[in-house]
N, C-alpha and C. Protein backbone atom coordinates (compact mmCIF):
# COMPACT_ATOMS: atom_id res chain seq x y z
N UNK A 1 -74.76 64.28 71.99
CA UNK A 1 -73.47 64.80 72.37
C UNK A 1 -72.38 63.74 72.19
N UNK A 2 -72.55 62.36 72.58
CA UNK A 2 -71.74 61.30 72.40
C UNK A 2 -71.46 61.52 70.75
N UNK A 3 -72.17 61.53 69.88
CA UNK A 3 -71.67 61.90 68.53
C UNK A 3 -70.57 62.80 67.89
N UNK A 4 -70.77 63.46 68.75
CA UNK A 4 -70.24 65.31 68.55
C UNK A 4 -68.60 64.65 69.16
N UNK A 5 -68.72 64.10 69.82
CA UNK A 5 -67.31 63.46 70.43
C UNK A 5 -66.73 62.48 69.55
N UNK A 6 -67.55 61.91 69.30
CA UNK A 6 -66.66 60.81 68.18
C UNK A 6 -66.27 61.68 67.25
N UNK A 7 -66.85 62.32 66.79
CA UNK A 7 -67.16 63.42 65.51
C UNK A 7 -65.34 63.92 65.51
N UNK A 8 -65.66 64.69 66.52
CA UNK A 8 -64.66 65.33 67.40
C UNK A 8 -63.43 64.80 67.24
N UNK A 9 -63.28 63.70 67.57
CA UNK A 9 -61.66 62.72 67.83
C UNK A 9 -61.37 62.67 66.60
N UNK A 10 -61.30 62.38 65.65
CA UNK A 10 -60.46 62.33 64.41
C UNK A 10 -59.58 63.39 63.95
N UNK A 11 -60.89 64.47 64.26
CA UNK A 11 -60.16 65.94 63.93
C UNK A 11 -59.02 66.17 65.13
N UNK A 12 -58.98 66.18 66.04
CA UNK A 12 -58.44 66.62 67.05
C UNK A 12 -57.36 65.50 66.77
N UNK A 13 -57.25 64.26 66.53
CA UNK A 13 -56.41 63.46 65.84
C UNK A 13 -54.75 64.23 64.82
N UNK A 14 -55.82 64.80 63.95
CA UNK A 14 -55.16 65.17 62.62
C UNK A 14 -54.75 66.79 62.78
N UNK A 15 -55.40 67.58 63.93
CA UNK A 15 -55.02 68.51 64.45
C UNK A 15 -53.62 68.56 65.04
N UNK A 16 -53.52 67.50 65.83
CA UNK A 16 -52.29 67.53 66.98
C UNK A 16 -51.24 66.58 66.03
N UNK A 17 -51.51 66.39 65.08
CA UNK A 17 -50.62 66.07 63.89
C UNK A 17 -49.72 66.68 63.47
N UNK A 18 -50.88 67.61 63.08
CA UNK A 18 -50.59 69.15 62.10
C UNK A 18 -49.27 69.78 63.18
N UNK A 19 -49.99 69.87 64.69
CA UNK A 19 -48.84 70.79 65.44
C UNK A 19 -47.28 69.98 65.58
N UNK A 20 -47.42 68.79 66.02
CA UNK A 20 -46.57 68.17 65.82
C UNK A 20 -46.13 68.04 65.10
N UNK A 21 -46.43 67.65 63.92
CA UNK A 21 -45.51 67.99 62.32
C UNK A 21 -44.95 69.52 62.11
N UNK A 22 -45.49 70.61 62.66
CA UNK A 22 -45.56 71.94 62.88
C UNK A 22 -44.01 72.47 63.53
N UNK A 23 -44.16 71.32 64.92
CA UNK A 23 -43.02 71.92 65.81
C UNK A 23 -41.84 71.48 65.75
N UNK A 24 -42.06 70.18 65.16
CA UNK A 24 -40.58 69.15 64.67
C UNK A 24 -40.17 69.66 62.87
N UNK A 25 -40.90 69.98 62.40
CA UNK A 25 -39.95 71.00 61.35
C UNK A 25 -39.40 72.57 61.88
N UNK A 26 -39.96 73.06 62.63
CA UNK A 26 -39.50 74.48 63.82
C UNK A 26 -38.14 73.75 63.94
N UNK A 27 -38.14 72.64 64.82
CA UNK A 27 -36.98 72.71 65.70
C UNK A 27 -35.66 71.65 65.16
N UNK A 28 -36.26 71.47 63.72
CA UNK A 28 -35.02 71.18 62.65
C UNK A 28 -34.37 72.04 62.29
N UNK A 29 -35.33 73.22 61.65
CA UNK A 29 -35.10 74.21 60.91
C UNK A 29 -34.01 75.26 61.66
N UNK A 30 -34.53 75.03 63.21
CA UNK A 30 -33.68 75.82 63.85
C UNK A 30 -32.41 75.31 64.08
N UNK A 31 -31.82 73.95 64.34
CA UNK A 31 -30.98 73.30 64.43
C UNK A 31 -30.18 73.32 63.25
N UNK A 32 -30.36 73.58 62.01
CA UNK A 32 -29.63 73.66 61.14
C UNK A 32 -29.32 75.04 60.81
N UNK A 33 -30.24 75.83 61.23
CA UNK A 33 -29.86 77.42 61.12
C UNK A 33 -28.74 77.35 61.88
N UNK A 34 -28.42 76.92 63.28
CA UNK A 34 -27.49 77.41 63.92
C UNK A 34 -25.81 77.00 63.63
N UNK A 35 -26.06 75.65 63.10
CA UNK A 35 -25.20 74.92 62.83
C UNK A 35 -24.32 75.30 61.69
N UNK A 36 -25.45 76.43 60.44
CA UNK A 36 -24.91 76.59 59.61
C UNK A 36 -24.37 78.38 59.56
N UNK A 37 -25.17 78.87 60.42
CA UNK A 37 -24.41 79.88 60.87
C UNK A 37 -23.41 80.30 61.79
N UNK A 38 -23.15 79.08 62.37
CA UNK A 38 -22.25 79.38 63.75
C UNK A 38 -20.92 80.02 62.90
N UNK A 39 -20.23 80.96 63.40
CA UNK A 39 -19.07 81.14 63.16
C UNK A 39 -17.94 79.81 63.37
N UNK A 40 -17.28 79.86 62.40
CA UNK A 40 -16.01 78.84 62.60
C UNK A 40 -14.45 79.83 62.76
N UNK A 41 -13.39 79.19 63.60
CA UNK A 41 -12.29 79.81 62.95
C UNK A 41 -11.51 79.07 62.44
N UNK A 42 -11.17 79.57 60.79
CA UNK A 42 -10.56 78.71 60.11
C UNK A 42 -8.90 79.30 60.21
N UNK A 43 -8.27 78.13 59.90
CA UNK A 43 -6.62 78.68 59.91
C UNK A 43 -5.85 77.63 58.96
N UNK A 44 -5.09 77.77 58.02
CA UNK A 44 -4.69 76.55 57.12
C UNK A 44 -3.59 76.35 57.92
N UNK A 45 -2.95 75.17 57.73
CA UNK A 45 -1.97 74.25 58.33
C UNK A 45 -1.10 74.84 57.20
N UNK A 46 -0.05 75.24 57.60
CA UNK A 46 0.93 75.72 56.80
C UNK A 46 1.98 75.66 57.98
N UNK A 47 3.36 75.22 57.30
CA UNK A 47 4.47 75.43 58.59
C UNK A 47 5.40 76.23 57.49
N UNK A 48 5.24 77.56 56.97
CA UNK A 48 5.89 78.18 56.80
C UNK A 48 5.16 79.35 56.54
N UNK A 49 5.69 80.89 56.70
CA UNK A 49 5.07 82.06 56.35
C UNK A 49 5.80 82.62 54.99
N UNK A 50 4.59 83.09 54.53
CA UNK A 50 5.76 83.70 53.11
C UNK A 50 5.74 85.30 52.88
N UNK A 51 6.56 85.46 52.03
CA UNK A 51 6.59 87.13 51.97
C UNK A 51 6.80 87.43 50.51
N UNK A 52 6.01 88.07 49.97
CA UNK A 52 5.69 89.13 49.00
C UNK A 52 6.42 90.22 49.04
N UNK A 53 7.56 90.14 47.90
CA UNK A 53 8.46 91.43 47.95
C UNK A 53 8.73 92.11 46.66
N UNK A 54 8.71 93.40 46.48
CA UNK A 54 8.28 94.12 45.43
C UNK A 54 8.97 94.86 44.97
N UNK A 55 10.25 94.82 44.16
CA UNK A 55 11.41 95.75 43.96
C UNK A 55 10.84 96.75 43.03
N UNK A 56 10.44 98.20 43.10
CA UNK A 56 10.52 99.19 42.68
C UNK A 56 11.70 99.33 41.93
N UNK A 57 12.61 99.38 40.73
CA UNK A 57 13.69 99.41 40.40
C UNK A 57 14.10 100.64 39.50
N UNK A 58 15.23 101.66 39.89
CA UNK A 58 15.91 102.91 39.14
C UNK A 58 15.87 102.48 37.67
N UNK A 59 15.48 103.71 36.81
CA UNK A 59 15.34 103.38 35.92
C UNK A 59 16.48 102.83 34.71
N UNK A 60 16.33 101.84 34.13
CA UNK A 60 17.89 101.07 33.53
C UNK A 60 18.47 100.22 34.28
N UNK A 61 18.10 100.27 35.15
CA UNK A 61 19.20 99.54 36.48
C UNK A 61 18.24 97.97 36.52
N UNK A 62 17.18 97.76 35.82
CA UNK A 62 16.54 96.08 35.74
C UNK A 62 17.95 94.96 35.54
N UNK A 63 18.24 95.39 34.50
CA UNK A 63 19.58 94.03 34.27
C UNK A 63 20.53 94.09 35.08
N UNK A 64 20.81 95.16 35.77
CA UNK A 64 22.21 95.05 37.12
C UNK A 64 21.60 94.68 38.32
N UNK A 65 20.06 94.68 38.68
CA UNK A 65 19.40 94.06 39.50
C UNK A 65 19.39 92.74 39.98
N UNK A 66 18.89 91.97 38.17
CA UNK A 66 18.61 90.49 37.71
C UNK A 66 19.92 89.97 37.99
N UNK A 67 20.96 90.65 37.61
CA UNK A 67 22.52 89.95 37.67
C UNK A 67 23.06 89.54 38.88
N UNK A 68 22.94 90.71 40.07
CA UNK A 68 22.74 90.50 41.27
C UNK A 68 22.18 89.59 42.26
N UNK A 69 21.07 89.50 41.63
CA UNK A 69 20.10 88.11 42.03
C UNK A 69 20.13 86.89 41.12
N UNK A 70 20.84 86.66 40.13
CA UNK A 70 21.15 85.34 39.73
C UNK A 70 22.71 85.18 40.27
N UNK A 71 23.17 86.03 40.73
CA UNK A 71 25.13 85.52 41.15
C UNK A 71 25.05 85.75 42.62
N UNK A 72 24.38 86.30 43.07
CA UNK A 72 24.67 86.63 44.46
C UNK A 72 23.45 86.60 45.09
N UNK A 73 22.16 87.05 45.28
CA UNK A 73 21.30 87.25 46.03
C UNK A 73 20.80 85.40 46.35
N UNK A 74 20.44 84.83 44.90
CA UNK A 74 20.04 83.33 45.56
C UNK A 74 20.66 82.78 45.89
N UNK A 75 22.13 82.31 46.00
CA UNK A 75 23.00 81.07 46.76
C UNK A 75 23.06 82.09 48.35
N UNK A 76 22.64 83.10 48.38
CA UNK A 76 23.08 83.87 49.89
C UNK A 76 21.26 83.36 50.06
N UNK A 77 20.15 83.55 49.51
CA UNK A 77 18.79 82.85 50.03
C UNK A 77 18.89 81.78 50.68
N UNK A 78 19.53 80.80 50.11
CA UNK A 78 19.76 79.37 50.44
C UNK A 78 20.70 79.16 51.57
N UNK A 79 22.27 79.67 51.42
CA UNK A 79 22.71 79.47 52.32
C UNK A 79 22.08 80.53 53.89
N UNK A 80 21.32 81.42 53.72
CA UNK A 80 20.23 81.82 54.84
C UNK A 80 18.61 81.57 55.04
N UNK A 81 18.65 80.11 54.57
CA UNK A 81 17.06 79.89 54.83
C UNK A 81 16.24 80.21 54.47
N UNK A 82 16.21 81.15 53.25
CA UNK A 82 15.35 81.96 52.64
C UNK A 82 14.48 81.10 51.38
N UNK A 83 13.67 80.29 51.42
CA UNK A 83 12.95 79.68 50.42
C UNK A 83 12.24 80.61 49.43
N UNK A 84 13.27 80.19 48.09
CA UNK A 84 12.73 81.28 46.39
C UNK A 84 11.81 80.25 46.25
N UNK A 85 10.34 80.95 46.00
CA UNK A 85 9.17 80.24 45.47
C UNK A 85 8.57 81.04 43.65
N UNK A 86 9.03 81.95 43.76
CA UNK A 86 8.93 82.24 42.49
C UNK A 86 9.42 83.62 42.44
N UNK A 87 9.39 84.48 41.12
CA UNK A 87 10.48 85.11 40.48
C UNK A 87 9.87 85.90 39.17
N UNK A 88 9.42 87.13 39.39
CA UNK A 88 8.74 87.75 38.05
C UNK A 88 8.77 89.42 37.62
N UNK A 89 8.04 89.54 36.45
CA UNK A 89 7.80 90.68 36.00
C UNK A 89 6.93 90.75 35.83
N UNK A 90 6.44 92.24 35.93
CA UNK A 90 4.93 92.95 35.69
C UNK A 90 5.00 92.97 33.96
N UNK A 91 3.35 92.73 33.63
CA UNK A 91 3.55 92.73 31.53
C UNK A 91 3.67 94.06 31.21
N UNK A 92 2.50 94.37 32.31
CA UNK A 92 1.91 95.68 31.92
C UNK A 92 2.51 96.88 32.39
N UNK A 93 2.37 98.09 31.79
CA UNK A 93 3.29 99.70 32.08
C UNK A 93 2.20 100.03 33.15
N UNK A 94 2.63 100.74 34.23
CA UNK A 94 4.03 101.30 33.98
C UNK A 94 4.99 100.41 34.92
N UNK A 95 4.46 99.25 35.24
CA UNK A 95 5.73 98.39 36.02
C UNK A 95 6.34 97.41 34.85
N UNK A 96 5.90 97.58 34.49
CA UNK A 96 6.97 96.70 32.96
C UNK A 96 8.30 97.12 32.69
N UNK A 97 9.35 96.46 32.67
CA UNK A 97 10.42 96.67 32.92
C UNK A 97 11.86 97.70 34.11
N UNK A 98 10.58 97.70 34.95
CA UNK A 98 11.06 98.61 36.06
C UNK A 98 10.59 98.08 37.00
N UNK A 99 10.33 96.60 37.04
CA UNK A 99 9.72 95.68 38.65
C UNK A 99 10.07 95.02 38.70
N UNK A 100 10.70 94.12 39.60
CA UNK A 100 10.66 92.74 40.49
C UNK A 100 9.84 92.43 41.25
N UNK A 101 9.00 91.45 41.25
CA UNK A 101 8.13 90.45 42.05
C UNK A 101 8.91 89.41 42.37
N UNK A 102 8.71 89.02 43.67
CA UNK A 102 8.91 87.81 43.82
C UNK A 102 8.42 86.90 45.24
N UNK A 103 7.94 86.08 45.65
CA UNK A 103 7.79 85.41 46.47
C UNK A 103 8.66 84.36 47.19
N UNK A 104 8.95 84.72 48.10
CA UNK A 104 10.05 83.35 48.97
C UNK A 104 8.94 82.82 50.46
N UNK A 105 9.58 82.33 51.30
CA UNK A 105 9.36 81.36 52.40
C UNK A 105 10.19 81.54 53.42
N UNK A 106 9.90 81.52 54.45
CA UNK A 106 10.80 81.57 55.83
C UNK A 106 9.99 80.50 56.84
N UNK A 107 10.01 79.71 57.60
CA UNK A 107 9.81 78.62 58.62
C UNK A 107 8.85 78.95 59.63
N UNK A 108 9.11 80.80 59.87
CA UNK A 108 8.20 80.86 60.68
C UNK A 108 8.67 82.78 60.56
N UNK A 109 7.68 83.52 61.04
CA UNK A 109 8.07 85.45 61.10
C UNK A 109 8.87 85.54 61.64
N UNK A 110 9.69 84.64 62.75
CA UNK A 110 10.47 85.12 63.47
C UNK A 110 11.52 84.55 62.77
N UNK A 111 12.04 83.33 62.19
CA UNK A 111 12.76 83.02 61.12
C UNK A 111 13.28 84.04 60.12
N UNK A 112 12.17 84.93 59.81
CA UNK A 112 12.52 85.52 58.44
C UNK A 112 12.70 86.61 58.74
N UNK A 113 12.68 87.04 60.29
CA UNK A 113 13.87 88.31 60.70
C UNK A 113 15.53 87.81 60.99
N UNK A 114 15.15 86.37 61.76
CA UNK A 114 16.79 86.34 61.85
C UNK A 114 17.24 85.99 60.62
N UNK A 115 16.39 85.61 59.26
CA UNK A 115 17.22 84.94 58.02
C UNK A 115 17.41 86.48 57.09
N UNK A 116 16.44 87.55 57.42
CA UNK A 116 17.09 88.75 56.88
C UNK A 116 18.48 89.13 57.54
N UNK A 117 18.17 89.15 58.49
CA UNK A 117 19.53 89.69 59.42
C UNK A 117 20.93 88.99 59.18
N UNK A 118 20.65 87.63 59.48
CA UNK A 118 21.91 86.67 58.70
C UNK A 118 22.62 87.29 57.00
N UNK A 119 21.40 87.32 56.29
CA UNK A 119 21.68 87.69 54.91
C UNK A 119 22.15 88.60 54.50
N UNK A 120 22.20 89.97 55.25
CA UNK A 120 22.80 91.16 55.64
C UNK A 120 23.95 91.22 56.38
N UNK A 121 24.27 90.76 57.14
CA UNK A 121 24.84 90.55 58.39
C UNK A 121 26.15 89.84 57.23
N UNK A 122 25.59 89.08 56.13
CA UNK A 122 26.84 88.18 55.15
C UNK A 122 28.24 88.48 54.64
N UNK A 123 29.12 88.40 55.10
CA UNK A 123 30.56 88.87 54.33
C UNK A 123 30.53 89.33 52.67
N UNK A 124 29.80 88.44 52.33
CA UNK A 124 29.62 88.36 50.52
C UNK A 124 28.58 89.59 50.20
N UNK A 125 27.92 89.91 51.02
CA UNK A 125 26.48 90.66 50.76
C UNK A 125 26.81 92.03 50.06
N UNK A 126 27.77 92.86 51.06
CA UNK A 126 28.12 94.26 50.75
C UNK A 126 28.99 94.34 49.92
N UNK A 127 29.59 93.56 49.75
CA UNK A 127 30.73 94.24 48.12
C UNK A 127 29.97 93.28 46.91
N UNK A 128 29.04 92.95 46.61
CA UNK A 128 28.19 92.23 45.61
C UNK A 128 27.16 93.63 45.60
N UNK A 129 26.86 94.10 46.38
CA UNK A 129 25.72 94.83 46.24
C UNK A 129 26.58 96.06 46.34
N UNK A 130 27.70 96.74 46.49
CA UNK A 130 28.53 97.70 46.27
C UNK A 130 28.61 97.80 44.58
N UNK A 131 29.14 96.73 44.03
CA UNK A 131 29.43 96.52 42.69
C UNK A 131 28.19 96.60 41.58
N UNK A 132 27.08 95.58 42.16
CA UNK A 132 25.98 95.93 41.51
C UNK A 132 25.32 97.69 41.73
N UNK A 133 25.69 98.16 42.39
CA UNK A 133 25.05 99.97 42.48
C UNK A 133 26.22 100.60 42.00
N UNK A 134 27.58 100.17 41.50
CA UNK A 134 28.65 101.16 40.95
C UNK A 134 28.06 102.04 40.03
N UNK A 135 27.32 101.34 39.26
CA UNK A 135 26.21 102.85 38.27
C UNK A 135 25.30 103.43 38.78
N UNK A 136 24.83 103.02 39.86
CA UNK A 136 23.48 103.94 40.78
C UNK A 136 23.09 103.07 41.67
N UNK A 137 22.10 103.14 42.09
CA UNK A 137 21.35 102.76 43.20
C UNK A 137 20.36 101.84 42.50
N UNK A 138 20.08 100.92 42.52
CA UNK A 138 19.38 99.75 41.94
C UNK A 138 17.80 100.04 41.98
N UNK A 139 17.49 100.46 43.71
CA UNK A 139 15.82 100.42 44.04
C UNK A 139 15.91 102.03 44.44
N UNK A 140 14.22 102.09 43.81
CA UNK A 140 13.87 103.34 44.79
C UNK A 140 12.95 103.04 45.84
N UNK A 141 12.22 101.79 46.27
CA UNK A 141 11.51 101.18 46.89
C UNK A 141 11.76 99.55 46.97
N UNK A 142 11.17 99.60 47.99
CA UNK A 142 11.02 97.69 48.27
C UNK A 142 9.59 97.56 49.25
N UNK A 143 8.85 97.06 48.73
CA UNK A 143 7.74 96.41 49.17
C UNK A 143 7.55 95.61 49.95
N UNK A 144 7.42 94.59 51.13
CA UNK A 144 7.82 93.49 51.65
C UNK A 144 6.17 93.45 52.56
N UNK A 145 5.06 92.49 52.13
CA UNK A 145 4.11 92.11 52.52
C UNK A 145 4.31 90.02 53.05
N UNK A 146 3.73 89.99 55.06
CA UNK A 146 4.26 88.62 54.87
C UNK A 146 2.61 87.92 54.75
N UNK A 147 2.58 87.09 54.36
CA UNK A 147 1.27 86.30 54.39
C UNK A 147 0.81 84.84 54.74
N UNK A 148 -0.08 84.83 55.04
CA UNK A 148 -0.10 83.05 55.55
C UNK A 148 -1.25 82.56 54.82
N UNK A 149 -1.15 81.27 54.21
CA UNK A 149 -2.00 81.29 52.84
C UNK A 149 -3.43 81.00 53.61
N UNK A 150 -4.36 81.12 52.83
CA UNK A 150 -6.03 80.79 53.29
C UNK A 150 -6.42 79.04 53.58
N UNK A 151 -7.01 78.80 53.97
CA UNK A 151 -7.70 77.02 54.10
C UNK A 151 -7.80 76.59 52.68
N UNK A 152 -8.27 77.35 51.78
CA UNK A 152 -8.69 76.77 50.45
C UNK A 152 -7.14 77.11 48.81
N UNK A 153 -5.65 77.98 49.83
CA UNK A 153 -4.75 77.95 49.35
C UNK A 153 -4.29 76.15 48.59
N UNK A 154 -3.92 76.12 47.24
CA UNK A 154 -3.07 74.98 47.14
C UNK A 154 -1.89 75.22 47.56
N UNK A 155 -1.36 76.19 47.57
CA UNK A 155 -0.09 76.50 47.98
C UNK A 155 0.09 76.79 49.75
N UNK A 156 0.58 75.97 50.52
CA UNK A 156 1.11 76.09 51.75
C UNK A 156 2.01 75.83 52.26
């Protein structure tokens, strides 16, 4: 029987090895599961909100639009806080030559109600935009989406 015991110990050795090697990969495996599933909340550092605005435009009325917004609409952006970040057209029909895109900036949502309101609210605003609609009505829509860019945005 003394044999059977020696016999015995090595295995029981390489046994409680096995579990131990067994339970310390368990309780890695689990430690990194959690770590890598935990929910995060991400939010990018941005100190400004921007807005996506989408001029639907009457048909013909593109160049009395553009004119509007190169003489009057951007120096009234600027002098109301309104940051122009860019400025475009659709290639493709059927918004091709009957759209404005454009993207600006405001400081914060509540900014870019009082910097609409200011901009409206402008002495210059209504007889610029009287003159530009003397042939019609410029828009049949306006789009206005605000957005706050993602963590992995270059743009913030």
């Amino acid at each position: 029987m003394k044999k059977f015991a020696m016999n015995f110990w090595p295995a029981r050795s390489t046994w409680f090895r096995f579990l131990a090697l067994a339970a310390l990969s368990f309780a890695a495996g689990s430690w990194v599961t959690l770590h890598l599933t935990q929910s995060r909340s991400v939010h990018a550092d941005a100190d400004r909100v921007f807005e996506l605005r989408v001029y639907h435009v009457n048909p013909g009325r593109l160049p009395a639009l553009e004119t509007l917004f190169r003489e009057h609409t951007l120096p009234l952006f600027k002098k109301h806080g309104i940051t122009g970040i860019g400025y475009w057209h659709p290639q493709d029909a059927p918004d091709a030559g009957n759209t404005l895109i454009y993207l600006i900036a405001h400081p914060s949502r509540e900014d870019a109600r009082k910097n609409w309101d200011a901009f409206f609210a402008d002495p210059e605003w209504t007889p610029a935009l009287k003159v530009a609609s003397a042939d019609g009505k410029l828009t049949d829509k306006i789009d206005s989406t605000f957005m706050d860019p993602t963590d992995f945005s270059p743009l913030k």
